[in-house]
PDB file of N, CA and C in Angstrom:
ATOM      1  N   UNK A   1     -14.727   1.653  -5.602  1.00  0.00           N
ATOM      2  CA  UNK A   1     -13.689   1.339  -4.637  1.00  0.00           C
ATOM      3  C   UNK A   1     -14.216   0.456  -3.506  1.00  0.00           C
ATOM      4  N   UNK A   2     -15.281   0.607  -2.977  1.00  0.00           N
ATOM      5  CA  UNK A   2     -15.967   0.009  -2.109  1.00  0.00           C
ATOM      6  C   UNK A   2     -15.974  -1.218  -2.146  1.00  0.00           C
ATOM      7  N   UNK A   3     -16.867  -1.374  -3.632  1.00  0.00           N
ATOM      8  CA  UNK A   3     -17.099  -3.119  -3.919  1.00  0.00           C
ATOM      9  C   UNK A   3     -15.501  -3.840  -4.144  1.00  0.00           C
ATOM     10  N   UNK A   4     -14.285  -3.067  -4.635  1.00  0.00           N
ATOM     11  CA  UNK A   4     -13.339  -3.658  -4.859  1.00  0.00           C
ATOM     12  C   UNK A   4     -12.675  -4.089  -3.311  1.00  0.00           C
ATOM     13  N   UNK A   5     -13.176  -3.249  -2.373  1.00  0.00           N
ATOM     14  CA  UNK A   5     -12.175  -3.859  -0.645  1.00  0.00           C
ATOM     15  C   UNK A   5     -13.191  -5.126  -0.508  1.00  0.00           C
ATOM     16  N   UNK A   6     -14.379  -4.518  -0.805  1.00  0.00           N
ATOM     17  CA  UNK A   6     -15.569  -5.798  -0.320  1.00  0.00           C
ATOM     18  C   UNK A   6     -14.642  -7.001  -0.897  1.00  0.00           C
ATOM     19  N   UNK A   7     -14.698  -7.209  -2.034  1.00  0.00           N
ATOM     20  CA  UNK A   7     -14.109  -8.380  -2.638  1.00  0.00           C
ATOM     21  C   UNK A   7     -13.068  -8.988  -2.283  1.00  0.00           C
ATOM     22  N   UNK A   8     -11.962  -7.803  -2.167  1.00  0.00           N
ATOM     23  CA  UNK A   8     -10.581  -8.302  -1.578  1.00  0.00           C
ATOM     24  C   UNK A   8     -10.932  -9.098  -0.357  1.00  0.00           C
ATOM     25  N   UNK A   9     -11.593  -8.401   0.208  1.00  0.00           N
ATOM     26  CA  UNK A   9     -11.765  -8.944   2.220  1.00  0.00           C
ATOM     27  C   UNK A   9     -12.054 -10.556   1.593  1.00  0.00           C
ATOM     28  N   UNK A  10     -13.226 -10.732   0.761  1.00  0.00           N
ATOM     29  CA  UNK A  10     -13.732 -12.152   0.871  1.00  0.00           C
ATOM     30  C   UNK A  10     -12.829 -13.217   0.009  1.00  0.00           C
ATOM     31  N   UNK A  11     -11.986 -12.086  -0.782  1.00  0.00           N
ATOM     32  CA  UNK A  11     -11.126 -13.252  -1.342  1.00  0.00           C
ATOM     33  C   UNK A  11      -9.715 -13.840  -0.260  1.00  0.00           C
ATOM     34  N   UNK A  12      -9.693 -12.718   0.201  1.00  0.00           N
ATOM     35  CA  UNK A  12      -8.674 -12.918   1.407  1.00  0.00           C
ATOM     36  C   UNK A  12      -9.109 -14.103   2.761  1.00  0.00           C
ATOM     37  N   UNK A  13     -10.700 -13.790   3.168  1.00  0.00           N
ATOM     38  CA  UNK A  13     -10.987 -14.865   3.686  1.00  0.00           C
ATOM     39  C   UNK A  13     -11.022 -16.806   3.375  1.00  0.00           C
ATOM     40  N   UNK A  14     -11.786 -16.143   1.631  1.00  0.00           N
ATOM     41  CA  UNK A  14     -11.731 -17.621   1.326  1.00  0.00           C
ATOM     42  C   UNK A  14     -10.276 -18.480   0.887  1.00  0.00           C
ATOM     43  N   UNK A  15      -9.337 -17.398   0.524  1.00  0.00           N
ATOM     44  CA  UNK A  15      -7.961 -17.972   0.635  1.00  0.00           C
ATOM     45  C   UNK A  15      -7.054 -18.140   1.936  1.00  0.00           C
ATOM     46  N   UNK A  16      -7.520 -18.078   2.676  1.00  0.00           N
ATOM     47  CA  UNK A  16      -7.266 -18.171   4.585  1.00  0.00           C
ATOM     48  C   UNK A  16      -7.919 -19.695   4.633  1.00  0.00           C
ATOM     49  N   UNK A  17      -9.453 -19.805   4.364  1.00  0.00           N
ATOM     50  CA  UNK A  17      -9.875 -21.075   4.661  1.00  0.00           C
ATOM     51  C   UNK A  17      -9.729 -22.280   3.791  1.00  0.00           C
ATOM     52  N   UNK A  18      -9.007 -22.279   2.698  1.00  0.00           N
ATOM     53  CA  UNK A  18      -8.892 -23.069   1.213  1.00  0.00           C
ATOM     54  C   UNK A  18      -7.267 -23.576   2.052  1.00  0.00           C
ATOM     55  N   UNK A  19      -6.485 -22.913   2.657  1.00  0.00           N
ATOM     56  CA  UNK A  19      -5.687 -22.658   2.749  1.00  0.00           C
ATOM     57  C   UNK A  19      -4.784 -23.304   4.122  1.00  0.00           C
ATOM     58  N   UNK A  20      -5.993 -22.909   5.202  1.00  0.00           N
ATOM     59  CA  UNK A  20      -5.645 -23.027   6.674  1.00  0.00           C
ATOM     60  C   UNK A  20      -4.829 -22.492   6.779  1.00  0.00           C
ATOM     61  N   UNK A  21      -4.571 -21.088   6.645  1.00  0.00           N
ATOM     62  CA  UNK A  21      -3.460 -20.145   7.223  1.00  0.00           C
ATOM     63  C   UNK A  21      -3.986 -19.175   7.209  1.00  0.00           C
ATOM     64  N   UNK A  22      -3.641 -18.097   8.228  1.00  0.00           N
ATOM     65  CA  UNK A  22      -3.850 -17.323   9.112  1.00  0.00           C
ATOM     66  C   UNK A  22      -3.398 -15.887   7.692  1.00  0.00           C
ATOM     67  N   UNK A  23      -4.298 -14.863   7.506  1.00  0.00           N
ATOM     68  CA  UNK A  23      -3.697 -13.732   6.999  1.00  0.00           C
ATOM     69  C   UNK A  23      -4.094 -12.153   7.579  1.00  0.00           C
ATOM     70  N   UNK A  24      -3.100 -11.492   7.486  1.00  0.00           N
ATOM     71  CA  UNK A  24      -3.144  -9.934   7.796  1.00  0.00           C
ATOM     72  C   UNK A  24      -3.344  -9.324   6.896  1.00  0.00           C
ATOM     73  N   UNK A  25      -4.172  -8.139   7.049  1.00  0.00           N
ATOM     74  CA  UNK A  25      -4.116  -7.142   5.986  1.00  0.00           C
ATOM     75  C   UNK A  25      -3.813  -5.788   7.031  1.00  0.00           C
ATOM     76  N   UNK A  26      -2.574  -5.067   6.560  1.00  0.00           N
ATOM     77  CA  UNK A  26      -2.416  -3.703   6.585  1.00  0.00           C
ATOM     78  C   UNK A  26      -2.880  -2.338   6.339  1.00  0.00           C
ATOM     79  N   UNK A  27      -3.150  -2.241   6.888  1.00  0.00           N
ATOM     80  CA  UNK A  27      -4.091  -0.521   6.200  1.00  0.00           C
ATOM     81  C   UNK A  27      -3.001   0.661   5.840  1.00  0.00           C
ATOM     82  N   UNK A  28      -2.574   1.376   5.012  1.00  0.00           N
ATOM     83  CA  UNK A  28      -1.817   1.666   4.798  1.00  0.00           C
ATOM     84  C   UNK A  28      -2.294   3.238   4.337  1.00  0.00           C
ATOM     85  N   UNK A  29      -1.736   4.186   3.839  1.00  0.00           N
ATOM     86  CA  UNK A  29      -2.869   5.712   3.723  1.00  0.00           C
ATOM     87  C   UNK A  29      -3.233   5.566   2.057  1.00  0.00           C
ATOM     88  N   UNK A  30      -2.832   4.596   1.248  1.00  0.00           N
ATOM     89  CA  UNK A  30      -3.411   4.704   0.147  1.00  0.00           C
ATOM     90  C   UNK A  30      -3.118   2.943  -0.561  1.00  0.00           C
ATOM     91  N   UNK A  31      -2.968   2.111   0.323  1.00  0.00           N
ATOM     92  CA  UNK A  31      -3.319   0.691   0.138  1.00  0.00           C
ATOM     93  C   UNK A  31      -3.360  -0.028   1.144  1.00  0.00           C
ATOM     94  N   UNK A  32      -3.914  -1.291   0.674  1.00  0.00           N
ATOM     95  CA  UNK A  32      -3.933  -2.099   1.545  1.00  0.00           C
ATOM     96  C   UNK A  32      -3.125  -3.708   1.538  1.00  0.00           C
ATOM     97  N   UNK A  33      -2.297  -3.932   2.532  1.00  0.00           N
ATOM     98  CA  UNK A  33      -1.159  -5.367   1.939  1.00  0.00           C
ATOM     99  C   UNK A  33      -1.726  -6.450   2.214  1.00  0.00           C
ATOM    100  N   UNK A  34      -1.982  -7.660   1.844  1.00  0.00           N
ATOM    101  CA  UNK A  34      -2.197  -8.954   2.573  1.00  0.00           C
ATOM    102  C   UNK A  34      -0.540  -9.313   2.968  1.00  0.00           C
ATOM    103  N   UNK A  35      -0.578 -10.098   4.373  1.00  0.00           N
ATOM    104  CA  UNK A  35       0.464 -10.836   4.494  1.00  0.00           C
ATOM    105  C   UNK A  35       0.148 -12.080   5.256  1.00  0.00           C
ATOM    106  N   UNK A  36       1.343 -12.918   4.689  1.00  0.00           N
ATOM    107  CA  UNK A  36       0.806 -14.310   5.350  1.00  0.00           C
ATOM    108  C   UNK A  36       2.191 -14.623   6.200  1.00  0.00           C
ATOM    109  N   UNK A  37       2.126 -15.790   6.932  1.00  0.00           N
ATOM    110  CA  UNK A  37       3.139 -16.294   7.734  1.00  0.00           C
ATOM    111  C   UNK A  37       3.563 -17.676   6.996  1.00  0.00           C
ATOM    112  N   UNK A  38       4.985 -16.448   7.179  1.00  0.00           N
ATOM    113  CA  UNK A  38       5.910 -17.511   6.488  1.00  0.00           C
ATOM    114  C   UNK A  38       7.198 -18.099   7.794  1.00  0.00           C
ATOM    115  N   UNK A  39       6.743 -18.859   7.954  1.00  0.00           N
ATOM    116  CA  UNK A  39       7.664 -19.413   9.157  1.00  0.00           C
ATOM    117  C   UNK A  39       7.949 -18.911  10.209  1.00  0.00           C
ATOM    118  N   UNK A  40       8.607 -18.402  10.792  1.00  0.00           N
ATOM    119  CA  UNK A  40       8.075 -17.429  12.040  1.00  0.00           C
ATOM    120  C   UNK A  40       7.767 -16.205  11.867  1.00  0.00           C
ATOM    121  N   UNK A  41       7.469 -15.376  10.585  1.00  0.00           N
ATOM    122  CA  UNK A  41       7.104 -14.165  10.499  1.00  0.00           C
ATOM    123  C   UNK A  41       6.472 -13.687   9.680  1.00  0.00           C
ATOM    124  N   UNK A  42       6.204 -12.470   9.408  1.00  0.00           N
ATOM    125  CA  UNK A  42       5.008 -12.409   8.084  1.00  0.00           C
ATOM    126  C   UNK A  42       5.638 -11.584   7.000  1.00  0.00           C
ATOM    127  N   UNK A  43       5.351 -12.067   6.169  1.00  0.00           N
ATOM    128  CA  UNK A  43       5.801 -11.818   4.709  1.00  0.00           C
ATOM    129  C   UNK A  43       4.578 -11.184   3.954  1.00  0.00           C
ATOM    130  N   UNK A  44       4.888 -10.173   2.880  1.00  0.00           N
ATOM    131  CA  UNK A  44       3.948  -9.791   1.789  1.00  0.00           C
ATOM    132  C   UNK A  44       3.371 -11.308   1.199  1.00  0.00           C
ATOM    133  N   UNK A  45       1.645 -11.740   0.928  1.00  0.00           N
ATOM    134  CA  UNK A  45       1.799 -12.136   0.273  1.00  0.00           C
ATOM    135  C   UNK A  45       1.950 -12.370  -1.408  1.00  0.00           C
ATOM    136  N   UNK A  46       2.508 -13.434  -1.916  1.00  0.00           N
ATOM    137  CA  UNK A  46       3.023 -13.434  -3.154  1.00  0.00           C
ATOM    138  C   UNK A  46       1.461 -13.561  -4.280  1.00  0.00           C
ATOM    139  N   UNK A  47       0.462 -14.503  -3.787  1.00  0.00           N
ATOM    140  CA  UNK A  47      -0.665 -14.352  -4.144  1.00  0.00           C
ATOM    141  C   UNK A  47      -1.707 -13.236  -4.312  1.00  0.00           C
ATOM    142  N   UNK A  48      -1.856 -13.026  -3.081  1.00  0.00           N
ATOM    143  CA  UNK A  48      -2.611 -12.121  -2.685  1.00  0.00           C
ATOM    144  C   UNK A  48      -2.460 -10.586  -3.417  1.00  0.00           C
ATOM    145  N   UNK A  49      -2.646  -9.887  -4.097  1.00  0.00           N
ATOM    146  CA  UNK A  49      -2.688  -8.255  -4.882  1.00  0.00           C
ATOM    147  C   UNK A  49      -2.380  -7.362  -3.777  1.00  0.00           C
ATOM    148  N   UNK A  50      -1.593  -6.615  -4.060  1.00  0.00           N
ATOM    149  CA  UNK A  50      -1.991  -5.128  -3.067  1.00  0.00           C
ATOM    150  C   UNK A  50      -2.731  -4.173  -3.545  1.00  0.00           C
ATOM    151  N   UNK A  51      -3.406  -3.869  -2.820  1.00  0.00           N
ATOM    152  CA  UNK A  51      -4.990  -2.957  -3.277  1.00  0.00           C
ATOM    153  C   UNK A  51      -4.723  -1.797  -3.439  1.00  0.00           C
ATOM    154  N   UNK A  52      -4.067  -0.743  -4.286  1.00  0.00           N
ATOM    155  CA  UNK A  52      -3.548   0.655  -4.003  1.00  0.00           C
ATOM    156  C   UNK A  52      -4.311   1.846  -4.525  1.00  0.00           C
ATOM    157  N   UNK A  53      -4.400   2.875  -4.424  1.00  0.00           N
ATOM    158  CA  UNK A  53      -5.574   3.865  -4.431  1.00  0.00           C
ATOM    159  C   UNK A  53      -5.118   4.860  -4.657  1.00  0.00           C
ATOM    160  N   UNK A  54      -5.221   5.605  -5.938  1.00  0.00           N
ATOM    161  CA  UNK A  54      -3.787   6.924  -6.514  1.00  0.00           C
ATOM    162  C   UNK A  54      -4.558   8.343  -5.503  1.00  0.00           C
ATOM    163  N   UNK A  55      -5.750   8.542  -6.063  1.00  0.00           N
ATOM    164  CA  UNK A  55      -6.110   9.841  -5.038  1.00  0.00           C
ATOM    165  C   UNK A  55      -7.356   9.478  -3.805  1.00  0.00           C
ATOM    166  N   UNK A  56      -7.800   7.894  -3.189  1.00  0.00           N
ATOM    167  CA  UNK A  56      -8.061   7.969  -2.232  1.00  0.00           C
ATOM    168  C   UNK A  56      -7.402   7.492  -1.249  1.00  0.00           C
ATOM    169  N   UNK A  57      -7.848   8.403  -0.089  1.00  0.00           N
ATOM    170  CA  UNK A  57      -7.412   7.963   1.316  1.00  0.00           C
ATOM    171  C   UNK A  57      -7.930   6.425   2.459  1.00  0.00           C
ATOM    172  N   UNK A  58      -7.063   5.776   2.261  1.00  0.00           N
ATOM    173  CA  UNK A  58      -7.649   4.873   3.357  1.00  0.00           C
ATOM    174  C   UNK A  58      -7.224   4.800   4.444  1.00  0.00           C
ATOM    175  N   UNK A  59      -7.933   4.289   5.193  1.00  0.00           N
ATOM    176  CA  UNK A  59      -7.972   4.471   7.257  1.00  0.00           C
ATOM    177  C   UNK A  59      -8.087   3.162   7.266  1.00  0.00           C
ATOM    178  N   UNK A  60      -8.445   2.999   8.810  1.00  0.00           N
ATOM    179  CA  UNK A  60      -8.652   2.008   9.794  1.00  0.00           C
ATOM    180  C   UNK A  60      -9.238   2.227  10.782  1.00  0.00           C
ATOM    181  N   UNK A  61      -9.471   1.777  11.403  1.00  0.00           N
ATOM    182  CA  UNK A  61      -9.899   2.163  13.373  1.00  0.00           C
ATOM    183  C   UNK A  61      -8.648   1.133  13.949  1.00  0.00           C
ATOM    184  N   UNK A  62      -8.501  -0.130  12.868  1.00  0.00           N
ATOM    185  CA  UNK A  62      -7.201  -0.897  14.018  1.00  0.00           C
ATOM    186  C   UNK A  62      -5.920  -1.037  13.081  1.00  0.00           C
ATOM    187  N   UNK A  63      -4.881  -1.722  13.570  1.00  0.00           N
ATOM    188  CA  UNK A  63      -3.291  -1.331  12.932  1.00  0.00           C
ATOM    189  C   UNK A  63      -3.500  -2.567  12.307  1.00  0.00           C
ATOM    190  N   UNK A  64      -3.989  -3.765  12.809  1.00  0.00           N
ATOM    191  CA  UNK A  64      -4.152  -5.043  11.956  1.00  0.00           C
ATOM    192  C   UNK A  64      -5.599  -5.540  11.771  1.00  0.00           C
ATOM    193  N   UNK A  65      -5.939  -5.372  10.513  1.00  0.00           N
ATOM    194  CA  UNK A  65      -6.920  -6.619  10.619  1.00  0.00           C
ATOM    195  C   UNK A  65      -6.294  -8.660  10.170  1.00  0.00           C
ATOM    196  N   UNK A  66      -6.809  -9.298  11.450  1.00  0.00           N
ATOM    197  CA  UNK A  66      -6.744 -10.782  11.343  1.00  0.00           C
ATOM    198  C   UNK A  66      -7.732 -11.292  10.256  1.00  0.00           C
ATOM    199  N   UNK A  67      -7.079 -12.369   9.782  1.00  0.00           N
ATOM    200  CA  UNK A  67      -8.223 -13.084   9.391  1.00  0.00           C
ATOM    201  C   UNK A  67      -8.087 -14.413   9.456  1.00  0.00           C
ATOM    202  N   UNK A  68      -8.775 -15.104   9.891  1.00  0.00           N
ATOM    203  CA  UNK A  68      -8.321 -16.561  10.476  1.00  0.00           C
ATOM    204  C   UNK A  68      -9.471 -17.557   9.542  1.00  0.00           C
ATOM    205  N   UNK A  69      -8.622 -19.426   9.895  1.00  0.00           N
ATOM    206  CA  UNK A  69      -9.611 -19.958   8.178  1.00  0.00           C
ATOM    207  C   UNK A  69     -11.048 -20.261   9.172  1.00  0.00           C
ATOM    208  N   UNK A  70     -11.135 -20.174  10.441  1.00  0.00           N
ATOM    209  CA  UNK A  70     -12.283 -20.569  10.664  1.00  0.00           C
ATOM    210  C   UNK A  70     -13.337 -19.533  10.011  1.00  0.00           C
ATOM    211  N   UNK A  71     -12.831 -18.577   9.924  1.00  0.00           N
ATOM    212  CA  UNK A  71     -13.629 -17.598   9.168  1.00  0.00           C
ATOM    213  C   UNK A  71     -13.985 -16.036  10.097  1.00  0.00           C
ATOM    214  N   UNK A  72     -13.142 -16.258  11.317  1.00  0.00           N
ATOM    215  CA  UNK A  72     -12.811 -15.054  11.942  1.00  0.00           C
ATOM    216  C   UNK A  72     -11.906 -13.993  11.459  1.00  0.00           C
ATOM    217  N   UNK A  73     -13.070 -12.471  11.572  1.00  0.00           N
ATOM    218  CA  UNK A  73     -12.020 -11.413  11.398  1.00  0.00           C
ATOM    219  C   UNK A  73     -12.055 -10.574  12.126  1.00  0.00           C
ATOM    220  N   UNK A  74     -11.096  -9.938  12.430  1.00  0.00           N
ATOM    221  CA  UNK A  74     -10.957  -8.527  13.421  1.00  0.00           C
ATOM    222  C   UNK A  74     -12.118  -7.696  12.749  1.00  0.00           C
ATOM    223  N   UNK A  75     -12.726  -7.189  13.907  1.00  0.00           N
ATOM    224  CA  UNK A  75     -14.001  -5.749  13.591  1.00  0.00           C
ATOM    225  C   UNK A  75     -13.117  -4.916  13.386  1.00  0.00           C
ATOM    226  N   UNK A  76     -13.031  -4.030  12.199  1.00  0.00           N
ATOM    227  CA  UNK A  76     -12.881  -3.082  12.106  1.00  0.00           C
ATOM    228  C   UNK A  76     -13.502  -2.748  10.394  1.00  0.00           C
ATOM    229  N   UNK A  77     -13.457  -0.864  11.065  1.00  0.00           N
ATOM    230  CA  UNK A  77     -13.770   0.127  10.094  1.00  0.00           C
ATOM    231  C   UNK A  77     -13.012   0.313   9.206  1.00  0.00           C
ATOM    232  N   UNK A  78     -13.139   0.478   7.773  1.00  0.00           N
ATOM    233  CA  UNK A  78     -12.337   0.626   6.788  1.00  0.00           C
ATOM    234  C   UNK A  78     -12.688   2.095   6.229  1.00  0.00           C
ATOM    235  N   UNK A  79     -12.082   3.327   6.341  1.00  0.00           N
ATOM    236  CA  UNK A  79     -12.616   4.272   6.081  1.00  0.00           C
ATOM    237  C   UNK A  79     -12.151   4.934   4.649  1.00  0.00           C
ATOM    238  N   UNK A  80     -12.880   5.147   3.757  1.00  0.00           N
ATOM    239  CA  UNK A  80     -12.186   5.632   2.408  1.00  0.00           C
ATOM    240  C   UNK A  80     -12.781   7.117   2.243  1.00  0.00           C
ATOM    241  N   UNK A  81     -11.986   8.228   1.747  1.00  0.00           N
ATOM    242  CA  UNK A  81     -11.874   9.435   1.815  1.00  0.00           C
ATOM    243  C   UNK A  81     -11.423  10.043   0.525  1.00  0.00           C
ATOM    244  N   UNK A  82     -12.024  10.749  -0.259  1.00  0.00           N
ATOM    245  CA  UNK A  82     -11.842  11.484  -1.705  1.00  0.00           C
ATOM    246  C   UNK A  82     -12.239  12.976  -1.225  1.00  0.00           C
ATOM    247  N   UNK A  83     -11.909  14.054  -1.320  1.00  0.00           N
ATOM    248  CA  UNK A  83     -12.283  15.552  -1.557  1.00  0.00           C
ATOM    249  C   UNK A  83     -13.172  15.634   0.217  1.00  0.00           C
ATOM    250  N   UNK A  84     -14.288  15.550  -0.154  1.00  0.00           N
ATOM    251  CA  UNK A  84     -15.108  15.742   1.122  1.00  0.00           C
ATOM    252  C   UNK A  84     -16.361  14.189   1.649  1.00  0.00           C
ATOM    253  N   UNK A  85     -16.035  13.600   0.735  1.00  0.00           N
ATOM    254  CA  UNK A  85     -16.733  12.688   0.591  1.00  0.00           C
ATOM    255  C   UNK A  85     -16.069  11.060   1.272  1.00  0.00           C
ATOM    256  N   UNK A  86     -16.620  10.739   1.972  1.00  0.00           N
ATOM    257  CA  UNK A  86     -16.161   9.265   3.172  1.00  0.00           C
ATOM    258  C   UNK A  86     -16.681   8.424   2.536  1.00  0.00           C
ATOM    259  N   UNK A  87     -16.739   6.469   2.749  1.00  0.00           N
ATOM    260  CA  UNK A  87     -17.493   5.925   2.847  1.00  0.00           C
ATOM    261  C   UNK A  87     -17.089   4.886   3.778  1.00  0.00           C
ATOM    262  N   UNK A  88     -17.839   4.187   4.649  1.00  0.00           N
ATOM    263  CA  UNK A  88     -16.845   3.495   5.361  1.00  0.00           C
ATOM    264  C   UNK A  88     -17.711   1.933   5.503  1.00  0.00           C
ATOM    265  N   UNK A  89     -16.226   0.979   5.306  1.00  0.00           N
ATOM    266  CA  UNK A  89     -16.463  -0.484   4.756  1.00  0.00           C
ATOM    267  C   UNK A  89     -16.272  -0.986   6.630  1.00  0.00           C
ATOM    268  N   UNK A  90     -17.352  -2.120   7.045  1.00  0.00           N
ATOM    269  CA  UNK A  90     -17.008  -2.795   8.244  1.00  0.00           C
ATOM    270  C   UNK A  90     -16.990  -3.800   8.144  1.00  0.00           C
ATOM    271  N   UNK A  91     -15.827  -4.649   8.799  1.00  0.00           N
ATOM    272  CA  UNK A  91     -15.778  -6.167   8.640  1.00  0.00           C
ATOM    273  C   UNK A  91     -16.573  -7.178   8.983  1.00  0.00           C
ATOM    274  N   UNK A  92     -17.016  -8.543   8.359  1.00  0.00           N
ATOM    275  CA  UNK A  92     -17.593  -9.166   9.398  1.00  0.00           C
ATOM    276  C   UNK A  92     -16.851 -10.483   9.075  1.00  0.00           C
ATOM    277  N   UNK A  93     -17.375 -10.951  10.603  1.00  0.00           N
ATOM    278  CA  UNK A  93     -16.989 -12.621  10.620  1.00  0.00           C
ATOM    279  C   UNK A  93     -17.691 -13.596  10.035  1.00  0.00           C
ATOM    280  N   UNK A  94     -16.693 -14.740   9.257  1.00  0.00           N
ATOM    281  CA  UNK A  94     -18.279 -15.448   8.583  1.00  0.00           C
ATOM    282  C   UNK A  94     -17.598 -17.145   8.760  1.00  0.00           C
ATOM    283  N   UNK A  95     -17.818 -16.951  10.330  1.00  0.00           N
ATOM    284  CA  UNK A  95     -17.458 -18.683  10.890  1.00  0.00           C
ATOM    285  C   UNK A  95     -17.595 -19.771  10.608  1.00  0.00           C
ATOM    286  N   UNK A  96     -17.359 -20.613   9.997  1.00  0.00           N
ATOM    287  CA  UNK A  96     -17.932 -22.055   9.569  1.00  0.00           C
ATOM    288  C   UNK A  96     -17.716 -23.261  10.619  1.00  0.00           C
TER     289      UNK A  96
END
């Protein structure tokens, strides 16, 4: 599960910077949405997968993570939760 958010995050970045548009991802208690801006507001995107998780729990520390094409992203904790067992994913920025 881990390596699969890892991936999402960087595919989400490099389709932000391929792209020059700005995307959100939602944290949700058992997925996660990309959305992009679609004219003045944000829409699911149609590209982008939603990441969904039948018996783990996912968190946040924030309500949005940004991700912008310079290659800025909101810090935050991604916390995943099964039985008693955590692991927790942190974002980074990777500016060009």
């Amino acid at each position: 599960m881990k390596v699969k958010i890892q991936s999402h995050i960087v595919s989400v970045q490099n389709h932000s910077q391929l792209y020059n548009k700005p995307i959100r991802l939602i944290v949700h208690s058992d997925k996660i949405q990309s959305l992009t801006l679609n004219g003045p507001s944000w829409k699911p995107s149609k590209v982008l997968p939603i990441l969904e998780f039948d018996s783990v729990a996912v968190s946040s520390d924030v309500n949005t993570i940004e991700v912008l094409p310079n290659g800025f992203i909101t810090p935050a904790s991604i916390t995943l939760s099964k039985d008693d067992e955590s692991s927790v994913i942190n974002t980074k920025t990777n500016e060009r």
